[in-house]
C-alpha atoms as a PDB file:
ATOM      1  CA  UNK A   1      22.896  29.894  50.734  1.00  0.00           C
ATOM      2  CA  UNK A   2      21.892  28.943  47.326  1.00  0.00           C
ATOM      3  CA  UNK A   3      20.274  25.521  48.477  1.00  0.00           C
ATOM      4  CA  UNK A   4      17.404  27.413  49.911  1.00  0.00           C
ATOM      5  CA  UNK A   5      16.188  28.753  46.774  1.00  0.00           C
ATOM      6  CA  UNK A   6      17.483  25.541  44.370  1.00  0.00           C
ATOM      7  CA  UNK A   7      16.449  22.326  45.968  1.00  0.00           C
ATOM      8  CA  UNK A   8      17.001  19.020  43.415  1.00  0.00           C
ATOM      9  CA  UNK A   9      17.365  15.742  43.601  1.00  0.00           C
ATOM     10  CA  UNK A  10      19.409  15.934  40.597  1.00  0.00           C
ATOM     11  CA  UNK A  11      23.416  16.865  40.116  1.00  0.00           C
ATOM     12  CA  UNK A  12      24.721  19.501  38.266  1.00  0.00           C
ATOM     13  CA  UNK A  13      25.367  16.648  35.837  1.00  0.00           C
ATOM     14  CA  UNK A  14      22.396  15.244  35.925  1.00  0.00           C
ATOM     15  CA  UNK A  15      20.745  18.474  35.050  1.00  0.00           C
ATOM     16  CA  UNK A  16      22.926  19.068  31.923  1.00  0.00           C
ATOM     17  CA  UNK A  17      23.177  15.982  30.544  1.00  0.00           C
ATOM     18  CA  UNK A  18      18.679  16.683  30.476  1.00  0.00           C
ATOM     19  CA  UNK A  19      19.111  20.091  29.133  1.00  0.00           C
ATOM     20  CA  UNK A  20      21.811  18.888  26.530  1.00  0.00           C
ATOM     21  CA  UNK A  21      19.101  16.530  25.091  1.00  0.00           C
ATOM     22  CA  UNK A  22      16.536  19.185  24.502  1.00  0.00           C
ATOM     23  CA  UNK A  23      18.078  19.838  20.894  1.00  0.00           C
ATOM     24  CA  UNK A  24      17.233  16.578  19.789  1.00  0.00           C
ATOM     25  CA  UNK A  25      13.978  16.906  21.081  1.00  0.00           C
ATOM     26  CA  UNK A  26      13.658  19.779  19.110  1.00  0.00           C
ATOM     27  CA  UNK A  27      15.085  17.862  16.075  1.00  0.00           C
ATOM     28  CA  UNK A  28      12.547  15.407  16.764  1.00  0.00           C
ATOM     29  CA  UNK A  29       9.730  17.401  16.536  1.00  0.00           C
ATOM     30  CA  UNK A  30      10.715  19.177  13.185  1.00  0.00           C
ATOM     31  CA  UNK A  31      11.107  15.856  11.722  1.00  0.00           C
ATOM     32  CA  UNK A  32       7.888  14.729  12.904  1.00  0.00           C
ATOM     33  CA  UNK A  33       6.079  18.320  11.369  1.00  0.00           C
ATOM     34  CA  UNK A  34       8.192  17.412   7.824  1.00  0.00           C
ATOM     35  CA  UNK A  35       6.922  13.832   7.689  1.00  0.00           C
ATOM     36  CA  UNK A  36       3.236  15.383   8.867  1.00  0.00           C
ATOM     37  CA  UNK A  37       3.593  18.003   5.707  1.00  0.00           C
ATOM     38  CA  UNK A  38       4.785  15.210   3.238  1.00  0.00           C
ATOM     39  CA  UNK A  39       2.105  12.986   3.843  1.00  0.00           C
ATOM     40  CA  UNK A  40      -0.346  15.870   3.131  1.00  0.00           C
ATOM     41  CA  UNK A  41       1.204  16.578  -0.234  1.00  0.00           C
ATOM     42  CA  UNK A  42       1.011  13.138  -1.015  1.00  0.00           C
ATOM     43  CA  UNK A  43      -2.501  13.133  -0.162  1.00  0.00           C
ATOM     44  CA  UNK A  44      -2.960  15.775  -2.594  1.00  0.00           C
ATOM     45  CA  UNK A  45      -1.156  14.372  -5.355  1.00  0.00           C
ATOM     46  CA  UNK A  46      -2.991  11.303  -5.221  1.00  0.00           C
ATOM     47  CA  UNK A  47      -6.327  12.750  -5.234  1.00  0.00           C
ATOM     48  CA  UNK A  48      -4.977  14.917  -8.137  1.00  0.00           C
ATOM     49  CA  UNK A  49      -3.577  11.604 -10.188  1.00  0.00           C
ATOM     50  CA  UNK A  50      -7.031  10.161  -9.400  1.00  0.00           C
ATOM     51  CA  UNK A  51      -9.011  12.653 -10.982  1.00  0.00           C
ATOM     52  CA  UNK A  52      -6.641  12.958 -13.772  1.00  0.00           C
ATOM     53  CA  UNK A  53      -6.948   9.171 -14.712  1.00  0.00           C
ATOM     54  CA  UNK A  54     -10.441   9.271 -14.115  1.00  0.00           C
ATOM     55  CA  UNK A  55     -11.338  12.723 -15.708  1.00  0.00           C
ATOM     56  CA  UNK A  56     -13.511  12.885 -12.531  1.00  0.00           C
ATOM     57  CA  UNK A  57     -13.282  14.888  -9.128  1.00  0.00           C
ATOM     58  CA  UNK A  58     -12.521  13.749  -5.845  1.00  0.00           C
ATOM     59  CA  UNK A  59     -15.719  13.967  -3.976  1.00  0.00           C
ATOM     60  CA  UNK A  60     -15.972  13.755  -0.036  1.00  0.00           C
ATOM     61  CA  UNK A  61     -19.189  13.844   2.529  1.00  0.00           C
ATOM     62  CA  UNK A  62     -19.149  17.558   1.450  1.00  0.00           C
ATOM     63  CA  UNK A  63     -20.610  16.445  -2.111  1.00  0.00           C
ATOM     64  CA  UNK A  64     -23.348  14.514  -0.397  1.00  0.00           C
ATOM     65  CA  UNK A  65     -26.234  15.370  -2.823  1.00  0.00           C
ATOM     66  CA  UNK A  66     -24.529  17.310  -5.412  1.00  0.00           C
ATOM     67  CA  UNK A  67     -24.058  16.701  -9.276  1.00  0.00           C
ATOM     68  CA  UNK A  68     -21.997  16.750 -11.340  1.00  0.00           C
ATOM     69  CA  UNK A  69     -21.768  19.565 -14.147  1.00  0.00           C
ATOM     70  CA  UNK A  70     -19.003  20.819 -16.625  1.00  0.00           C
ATOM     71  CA  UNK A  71     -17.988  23.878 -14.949  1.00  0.00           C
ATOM     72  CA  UNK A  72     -15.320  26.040 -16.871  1.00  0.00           C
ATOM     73  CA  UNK A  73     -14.237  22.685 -19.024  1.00  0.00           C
ATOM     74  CA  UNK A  74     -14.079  20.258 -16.042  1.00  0.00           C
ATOM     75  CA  UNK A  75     -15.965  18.470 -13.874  1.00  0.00           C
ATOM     76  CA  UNK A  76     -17.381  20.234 -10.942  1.00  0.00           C
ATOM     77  CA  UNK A  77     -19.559  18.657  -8.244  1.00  0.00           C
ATOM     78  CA  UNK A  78     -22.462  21.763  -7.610  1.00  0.00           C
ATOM     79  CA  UNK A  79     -26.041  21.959  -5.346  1.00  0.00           C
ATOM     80  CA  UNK A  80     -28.841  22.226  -7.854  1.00  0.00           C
ATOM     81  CA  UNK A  81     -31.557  23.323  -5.795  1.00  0.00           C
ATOM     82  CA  UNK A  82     -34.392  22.620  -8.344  1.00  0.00           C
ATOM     83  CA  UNK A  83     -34.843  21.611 -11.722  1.00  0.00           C
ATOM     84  CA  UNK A  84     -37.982  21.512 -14.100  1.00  0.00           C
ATOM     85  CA  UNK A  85     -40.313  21.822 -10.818  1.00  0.00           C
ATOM     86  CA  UNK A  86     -38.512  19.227  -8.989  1.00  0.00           C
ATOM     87  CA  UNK A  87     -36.542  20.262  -5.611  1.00  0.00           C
ATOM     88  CA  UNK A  88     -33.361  18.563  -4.855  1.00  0.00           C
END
């Protein structure tokens, strides 16, 4: 009776010797997120020791025809739209 509703190639241990390796999967993948999140923080930090040695920003495609300007005691990249009859 229940081999018309289960039909497998697969044994009994087959099957759980699959489902026992889903927790390392699952290890896996956490370890793969943790490495994902470290290597962003060290992204940061480097752009943050770069600036600090530099007393400059970071600047990306985003600053594309910005300036730079002292903004609150640092540097701050910022649009100027015009200056002295000039439009930028």
């Amino acid at each position: 009776m229940p081999d018309q509703y289960y039909q497998s190639t697969l044994t009994g241990q087959q099957l759980d010797e699959a489902f026992s390796k889903l927790g390392q999967v699952d290890e896996s993948a956490a370890a793969a997120a943790a490495s994902a999140q470290a290597a962003a923080q060290s992204a940061r930090d480097a752009r943050q020791a770069a600036e600090s040695l530099t007393g400059l920003p970071a600047v990306t495609e985003a600053d594309n025809g910005k300036f730079l300007r002292v903004a609150g005691g640092v540097w701050a990249a910022e649009a100027v739209p015009s200056a002295e009859e000039a439009s930028f």
